[in-house]
ModelCIF file with pLDDT and N, C-alpha, C, O atoms, coordinates in Angstrom:
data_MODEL
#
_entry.id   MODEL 
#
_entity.id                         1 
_entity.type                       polymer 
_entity.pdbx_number_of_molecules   1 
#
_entity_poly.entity_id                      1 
_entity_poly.type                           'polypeptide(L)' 
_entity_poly.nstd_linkage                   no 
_entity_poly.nstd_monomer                   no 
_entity_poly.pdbx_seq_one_letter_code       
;(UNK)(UNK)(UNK)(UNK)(UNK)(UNK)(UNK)(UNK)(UNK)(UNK)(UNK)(UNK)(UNK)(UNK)(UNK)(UNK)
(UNK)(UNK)(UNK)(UNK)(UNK)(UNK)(UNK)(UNK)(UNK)(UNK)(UNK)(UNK)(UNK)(UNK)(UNK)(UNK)
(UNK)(UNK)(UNK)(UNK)(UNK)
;
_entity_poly.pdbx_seq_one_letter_code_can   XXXXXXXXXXXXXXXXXXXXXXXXXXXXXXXXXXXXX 
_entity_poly.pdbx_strand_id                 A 
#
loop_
_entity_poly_seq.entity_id 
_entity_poly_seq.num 
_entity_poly_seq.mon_id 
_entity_poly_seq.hetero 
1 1  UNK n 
1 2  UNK n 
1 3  UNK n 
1 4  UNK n 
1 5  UNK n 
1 6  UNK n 
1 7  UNK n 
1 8  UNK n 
1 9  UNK n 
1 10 UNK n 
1 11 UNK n 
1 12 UNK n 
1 13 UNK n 
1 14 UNK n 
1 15 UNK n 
1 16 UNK n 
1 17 UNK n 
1 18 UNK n 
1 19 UNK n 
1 20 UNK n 
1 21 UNK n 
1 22 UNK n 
1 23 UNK n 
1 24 UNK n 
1 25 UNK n 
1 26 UNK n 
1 27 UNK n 
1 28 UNK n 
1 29 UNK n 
1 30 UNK n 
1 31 UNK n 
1 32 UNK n 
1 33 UNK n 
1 34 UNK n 
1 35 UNK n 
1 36 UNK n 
1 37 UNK n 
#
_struct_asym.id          A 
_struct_asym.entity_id   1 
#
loop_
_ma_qa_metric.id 
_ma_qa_metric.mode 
_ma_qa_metric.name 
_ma_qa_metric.software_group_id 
_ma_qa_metric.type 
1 global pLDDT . pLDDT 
2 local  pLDDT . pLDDT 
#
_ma_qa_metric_global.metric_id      1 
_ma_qa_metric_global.metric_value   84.49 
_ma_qa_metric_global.model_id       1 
_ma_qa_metric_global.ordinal_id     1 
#
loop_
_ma_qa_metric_local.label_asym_id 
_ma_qa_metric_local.label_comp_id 
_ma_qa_metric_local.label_seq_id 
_ma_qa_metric_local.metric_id 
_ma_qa_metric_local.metric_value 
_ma_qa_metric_local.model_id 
_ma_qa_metric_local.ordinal_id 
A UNK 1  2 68.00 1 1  
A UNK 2  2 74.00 1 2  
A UNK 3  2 82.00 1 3  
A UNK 4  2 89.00 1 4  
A UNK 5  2 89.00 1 5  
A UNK 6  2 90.00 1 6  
A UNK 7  2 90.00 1 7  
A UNK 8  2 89.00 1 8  
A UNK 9  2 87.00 1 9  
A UNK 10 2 87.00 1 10 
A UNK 11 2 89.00 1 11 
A UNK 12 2 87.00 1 12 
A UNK 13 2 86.00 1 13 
A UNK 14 2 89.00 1 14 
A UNK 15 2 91.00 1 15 
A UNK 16 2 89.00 1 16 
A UNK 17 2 90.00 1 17 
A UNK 18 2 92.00 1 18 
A UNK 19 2 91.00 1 19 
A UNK 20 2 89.00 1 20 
A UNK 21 2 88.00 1 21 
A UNK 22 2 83.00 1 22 
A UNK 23 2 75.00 1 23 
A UNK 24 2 71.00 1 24 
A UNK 25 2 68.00 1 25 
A UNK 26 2 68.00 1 26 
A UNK 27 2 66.00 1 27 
A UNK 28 2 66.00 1 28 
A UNK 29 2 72.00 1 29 
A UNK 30 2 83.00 1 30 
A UNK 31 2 90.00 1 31 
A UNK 32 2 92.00 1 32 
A UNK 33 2 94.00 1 33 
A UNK 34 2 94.00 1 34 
A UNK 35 2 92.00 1 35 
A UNK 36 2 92.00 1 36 
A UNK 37 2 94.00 1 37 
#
loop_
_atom_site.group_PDB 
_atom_site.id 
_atom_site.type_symbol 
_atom_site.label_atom_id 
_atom_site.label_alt_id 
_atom_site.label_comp_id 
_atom_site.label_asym_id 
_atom_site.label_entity_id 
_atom_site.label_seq_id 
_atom_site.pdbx_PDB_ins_code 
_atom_site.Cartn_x 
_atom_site.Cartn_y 
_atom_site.Cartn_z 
_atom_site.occupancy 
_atom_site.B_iso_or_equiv 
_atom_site.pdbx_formal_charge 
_atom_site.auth_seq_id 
_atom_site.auth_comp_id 
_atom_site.auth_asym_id 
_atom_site.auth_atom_id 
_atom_site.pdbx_PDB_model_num 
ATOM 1   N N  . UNK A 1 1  ? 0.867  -1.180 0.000   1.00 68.00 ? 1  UNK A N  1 
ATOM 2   C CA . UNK A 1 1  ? 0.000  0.000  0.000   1.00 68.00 ? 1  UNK A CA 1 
ATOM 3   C C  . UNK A 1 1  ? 0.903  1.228  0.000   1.00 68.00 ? 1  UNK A C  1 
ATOM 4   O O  . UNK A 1 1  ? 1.548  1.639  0.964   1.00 68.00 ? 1  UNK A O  1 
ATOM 5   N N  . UNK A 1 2  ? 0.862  1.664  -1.017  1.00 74.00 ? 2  UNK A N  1 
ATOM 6   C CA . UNK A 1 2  ? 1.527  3.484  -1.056  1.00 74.00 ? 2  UNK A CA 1 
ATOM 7   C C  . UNK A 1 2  ? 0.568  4.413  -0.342  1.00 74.00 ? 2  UNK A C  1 
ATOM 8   O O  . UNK A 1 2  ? -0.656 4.398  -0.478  1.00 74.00 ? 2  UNK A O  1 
ATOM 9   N N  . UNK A 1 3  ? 1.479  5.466  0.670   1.00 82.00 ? 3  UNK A N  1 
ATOM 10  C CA . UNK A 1 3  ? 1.308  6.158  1.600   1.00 82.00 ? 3  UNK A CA 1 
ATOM 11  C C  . UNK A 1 3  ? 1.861  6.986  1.537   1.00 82.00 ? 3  UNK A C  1 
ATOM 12  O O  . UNK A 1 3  ? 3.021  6.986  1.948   1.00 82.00 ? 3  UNK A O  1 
ATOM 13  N N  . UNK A 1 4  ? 1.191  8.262  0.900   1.00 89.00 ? 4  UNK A N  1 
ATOM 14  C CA . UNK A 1 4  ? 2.228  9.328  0.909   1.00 89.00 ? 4  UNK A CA 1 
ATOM 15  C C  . UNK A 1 4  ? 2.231  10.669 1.638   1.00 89.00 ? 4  UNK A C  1 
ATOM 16  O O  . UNK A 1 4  ? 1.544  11.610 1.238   1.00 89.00 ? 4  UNK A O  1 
ATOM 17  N N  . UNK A 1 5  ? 3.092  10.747 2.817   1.00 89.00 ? 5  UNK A N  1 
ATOM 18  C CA . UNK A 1 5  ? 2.511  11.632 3.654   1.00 89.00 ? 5  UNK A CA 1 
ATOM 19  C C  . UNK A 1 5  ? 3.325  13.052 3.416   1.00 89.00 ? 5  UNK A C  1 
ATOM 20  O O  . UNK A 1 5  ? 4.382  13.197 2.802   1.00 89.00 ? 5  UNK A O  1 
ATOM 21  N N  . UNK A 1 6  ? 2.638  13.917 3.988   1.00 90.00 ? 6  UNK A N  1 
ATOM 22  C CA . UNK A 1 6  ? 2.626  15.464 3.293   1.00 90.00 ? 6  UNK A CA 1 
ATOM 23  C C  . UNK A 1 6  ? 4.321  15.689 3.578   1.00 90.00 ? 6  UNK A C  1 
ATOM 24  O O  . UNK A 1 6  ? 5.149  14.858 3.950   1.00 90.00 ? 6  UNK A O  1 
ATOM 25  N N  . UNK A 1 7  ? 4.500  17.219 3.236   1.00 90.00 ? 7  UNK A N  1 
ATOM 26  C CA . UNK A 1 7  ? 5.896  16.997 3.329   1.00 90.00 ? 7  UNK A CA 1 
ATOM 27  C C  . UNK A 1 7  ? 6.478  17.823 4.938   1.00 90.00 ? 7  UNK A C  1 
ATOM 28  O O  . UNK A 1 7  ? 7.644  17.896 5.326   1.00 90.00 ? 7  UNK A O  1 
ATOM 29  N N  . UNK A 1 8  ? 5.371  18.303 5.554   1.00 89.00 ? 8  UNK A N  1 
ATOM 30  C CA . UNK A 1 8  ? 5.661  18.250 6.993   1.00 89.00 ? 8  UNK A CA 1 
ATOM 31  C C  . UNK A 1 8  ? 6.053  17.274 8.005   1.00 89.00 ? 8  UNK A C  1 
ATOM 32  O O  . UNK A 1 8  ? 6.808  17.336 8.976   1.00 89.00 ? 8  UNK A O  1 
ATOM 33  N N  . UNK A 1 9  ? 5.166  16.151 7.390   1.00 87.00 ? 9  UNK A N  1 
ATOM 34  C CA . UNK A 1 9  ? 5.501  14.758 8.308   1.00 87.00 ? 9  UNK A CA 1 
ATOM 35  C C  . UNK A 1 9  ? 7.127  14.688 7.743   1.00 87.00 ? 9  UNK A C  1 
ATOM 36  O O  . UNK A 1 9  ? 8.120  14.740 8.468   1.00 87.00 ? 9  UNK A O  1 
ATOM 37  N N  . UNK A 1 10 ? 7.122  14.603 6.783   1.00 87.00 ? 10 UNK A N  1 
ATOM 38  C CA . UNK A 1 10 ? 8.464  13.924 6.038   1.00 87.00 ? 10 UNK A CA 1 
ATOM 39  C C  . UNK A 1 10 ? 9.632  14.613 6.553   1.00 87.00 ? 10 UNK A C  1 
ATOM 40  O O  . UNK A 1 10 ? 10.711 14.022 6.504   1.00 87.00 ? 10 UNK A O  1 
ATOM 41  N N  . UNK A 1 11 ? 9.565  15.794 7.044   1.00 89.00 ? 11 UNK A N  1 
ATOM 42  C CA . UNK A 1 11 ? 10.155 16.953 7.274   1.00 89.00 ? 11 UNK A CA 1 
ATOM 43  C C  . UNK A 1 11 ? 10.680 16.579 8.976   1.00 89.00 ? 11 UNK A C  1 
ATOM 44  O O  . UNK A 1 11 ? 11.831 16.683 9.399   1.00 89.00 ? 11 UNK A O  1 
ATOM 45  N N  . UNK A 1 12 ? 9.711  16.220 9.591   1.00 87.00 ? 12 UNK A N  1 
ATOM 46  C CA . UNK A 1 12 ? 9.756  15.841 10.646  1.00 87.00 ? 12 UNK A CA 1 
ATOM 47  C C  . UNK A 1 12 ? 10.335 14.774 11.338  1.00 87.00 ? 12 UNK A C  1 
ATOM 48  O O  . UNK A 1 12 ? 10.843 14.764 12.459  1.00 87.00 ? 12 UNK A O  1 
ATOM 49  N N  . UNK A 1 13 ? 10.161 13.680 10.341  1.00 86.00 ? 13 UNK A N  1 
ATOM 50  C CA . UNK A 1 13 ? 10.346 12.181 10.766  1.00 86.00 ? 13 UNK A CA 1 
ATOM 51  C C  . UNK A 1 13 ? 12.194 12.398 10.137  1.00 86.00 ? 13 UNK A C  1 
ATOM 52  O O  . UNK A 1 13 ? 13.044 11.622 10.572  1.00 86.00 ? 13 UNK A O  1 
ATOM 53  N N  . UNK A 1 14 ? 12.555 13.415 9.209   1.00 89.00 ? 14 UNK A N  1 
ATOM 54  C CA . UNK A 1 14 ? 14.176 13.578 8.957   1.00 89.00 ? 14 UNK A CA 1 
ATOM 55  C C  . UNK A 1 14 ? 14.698 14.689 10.349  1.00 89.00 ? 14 UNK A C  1 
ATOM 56  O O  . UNK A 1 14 ? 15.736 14.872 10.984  1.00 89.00 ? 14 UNK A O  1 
ATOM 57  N N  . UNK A 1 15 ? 14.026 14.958 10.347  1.00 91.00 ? 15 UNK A N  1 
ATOM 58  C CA . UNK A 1 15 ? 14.221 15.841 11.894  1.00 91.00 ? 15 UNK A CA 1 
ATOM 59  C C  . UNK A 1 15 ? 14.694 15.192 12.922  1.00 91.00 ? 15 UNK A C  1 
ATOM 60  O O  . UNK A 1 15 ? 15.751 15.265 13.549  1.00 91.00 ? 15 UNK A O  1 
ATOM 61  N N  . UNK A 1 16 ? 13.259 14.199 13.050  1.00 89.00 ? 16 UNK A N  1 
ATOM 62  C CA . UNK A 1 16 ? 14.052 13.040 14.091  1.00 89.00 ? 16 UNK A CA 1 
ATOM 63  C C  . UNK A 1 16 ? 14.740 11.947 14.165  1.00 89.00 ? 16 UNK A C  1 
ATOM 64  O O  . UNK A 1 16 ? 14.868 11.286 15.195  1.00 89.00 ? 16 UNK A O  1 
ATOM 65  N N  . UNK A 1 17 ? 15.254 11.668 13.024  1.00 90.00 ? 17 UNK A N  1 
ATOM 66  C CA . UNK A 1 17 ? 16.002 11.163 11.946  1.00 90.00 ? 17 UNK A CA 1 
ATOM 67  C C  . UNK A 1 17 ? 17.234 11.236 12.754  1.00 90.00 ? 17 UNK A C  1 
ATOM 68  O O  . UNK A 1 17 ? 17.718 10.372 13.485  1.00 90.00 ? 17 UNK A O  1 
ATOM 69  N N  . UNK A 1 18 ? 17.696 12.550 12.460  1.00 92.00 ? 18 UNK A N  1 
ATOM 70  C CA . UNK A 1 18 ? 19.277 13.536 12.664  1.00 92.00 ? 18 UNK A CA 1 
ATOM 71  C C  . UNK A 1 18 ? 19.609 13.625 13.704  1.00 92.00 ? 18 UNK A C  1 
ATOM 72  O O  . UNK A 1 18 ? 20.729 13.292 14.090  1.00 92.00 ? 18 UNK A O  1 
ATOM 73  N N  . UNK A 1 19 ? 18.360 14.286 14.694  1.00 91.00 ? 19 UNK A N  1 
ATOM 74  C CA . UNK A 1 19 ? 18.680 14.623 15.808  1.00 91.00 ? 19 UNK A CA 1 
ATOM 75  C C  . UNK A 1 19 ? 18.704 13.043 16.872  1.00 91.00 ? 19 UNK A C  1 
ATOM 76  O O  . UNK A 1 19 ? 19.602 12.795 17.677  1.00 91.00 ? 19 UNK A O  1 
ATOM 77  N N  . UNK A 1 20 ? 17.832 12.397 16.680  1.00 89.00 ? 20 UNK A N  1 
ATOM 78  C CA . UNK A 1 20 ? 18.073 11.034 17.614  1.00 89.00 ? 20 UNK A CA 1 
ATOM 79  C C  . UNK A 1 20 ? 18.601 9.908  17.048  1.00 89.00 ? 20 UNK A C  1 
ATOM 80  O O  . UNK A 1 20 ? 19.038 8.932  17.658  1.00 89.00 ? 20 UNK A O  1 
ATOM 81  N N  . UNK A 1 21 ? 18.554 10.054 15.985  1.00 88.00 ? 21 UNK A N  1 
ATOM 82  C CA . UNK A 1 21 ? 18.907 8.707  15.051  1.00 88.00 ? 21 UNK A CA 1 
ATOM 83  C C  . UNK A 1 21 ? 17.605 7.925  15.213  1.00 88.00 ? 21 UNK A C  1 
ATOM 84  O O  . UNK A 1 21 ? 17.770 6.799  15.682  1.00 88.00 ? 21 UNK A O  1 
ATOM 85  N N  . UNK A 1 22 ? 16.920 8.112  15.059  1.00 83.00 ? 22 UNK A N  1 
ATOM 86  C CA . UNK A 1 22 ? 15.474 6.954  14.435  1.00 83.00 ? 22 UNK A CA 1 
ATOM 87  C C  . UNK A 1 22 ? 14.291 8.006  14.302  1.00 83.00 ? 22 UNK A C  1 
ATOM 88  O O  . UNK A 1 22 ? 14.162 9.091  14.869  1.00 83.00 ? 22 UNK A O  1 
ATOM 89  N N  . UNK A 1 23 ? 13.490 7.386  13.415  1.00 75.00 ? 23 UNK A N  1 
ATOM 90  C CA . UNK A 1 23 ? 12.197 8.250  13.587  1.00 75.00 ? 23 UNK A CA 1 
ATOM 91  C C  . UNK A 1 23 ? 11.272 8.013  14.485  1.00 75.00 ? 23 UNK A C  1 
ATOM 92  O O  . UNK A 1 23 ? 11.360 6.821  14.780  1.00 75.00 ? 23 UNK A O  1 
ATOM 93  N N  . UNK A 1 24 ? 10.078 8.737  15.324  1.00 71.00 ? 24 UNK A N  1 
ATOM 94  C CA . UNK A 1 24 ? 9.118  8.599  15.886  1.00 71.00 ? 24 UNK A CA 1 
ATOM 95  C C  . UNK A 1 24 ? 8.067  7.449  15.313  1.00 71.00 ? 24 UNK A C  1 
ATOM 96  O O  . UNK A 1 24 ? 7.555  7.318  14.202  1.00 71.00 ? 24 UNK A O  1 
ATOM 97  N N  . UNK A 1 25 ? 7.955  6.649  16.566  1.00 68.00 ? 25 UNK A N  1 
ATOM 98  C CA . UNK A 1 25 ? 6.609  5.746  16.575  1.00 68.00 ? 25 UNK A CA 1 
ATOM 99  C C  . UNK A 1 25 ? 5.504  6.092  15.619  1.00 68.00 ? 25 UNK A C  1 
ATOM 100 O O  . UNK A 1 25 ? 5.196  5.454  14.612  1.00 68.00 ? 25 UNK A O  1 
ATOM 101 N N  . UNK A 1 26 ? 4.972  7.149  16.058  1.00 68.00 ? 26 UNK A N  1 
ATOM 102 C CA . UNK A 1 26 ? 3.764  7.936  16.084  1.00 68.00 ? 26 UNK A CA 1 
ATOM 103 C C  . UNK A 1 26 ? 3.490  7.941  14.476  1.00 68.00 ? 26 UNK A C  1 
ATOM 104 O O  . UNK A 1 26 ? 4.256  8.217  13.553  1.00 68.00 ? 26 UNK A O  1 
ATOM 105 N N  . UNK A 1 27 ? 1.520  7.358  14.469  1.00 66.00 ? 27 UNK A N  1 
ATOM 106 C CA . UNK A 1 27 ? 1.554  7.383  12.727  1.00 66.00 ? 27 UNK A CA 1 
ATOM 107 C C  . UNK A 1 27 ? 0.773  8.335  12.367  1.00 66.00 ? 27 UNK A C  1 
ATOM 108 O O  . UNK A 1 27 ? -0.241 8.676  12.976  1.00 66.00 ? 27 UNK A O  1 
ATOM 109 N N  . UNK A 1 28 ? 1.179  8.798  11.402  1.00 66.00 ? 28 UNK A N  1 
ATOM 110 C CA . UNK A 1 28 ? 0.517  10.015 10.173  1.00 66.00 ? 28 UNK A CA 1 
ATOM 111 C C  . UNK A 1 28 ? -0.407 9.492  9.526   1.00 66.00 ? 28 UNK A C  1 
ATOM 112 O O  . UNK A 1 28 ? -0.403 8.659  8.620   1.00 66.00 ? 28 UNK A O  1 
ATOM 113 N N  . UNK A 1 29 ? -1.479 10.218 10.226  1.00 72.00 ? 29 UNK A N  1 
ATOM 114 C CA . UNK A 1 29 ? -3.052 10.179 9.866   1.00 72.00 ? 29 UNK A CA 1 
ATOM 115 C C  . UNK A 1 29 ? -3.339 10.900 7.983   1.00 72.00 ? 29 UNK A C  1 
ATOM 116 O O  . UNK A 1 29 ? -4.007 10.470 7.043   1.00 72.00 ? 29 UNK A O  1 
ATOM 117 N N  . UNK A 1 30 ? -2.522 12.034 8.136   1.00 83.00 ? 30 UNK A N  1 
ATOM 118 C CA . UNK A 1 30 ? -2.909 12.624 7.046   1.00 83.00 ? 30 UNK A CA 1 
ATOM 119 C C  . UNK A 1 30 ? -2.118 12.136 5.760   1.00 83.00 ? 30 UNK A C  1 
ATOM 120 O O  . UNK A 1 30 ? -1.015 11.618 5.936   1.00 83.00 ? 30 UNK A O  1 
ATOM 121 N N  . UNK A 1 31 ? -2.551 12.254 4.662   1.00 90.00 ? 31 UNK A N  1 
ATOM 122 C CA . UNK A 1 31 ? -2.021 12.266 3.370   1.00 90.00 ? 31 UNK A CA 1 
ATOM 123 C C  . UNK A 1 31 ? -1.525 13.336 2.272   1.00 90.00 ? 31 UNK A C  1 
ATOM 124 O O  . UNK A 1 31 ? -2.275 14.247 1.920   1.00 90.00 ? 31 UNK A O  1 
ATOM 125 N N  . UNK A 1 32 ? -0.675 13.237 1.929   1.00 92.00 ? 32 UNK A N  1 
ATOM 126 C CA . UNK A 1 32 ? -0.579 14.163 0.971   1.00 92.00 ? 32 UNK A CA 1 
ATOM 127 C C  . UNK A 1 32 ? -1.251 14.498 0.039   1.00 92.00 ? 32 UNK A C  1 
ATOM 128 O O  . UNK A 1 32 ? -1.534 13.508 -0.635  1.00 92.00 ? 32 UNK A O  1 
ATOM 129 N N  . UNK A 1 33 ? -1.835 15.786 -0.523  1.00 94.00 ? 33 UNK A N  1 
ATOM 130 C CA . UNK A 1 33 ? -3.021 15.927 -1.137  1.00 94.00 ? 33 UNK A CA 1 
ATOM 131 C C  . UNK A 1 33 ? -2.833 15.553 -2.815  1.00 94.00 ? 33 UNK A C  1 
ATOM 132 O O  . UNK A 1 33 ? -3.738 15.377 -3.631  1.00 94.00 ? 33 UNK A O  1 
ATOM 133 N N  . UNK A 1 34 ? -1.341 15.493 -3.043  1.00 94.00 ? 34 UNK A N  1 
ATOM 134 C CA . UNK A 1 34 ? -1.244 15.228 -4.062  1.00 94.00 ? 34 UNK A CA 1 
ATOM 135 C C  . UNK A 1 34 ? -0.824 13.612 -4.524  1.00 94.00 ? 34 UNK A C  1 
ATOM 136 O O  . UNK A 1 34 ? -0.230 13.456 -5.591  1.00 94.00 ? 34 UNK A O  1 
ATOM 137 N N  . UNK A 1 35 ? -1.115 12.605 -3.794  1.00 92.00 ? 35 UNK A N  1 
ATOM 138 C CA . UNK A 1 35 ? -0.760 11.388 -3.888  1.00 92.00 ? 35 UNK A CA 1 
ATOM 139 C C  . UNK A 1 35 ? -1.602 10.415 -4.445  1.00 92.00 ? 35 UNK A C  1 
ATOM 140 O O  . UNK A 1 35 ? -1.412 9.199  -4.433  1.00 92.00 ? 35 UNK A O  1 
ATOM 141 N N  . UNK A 1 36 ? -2.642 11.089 -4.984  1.00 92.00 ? 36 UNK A N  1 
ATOM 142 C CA . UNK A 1 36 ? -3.706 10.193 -6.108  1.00 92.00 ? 36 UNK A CA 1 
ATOM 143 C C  . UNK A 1 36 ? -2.314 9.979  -7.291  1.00 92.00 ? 36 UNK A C  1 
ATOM 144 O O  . UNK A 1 36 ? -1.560 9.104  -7.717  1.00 92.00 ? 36 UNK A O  1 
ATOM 145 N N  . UNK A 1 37 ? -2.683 11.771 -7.469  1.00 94.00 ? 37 UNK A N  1 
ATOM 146 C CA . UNK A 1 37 ? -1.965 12.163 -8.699  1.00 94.00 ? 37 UNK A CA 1 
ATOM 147 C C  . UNK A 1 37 ? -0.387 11.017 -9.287  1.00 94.00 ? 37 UNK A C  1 
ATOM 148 O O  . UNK A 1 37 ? 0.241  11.307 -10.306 1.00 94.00 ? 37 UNK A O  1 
#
């Protein structure tokens, strides 16, 4: 299943990426509005 989440999440999860070395648990409800397309 493709899931494409906006580019805040994405933004975020490299955030916590860098700063802790892993990303957050926590799942992204929303979608990117352009991910039909």
């Amino acid at each position: 299943r493709r899931v494409y989440a906006t580019p805040e999440a994405v933004a975020a999860a490299a955030d916590s990426i860098v700063h802790i070395g892993r990303s957050s648990a926590e799942a992204h409800d929303e979608e990117w509005p352009q991910a039909d397309a």
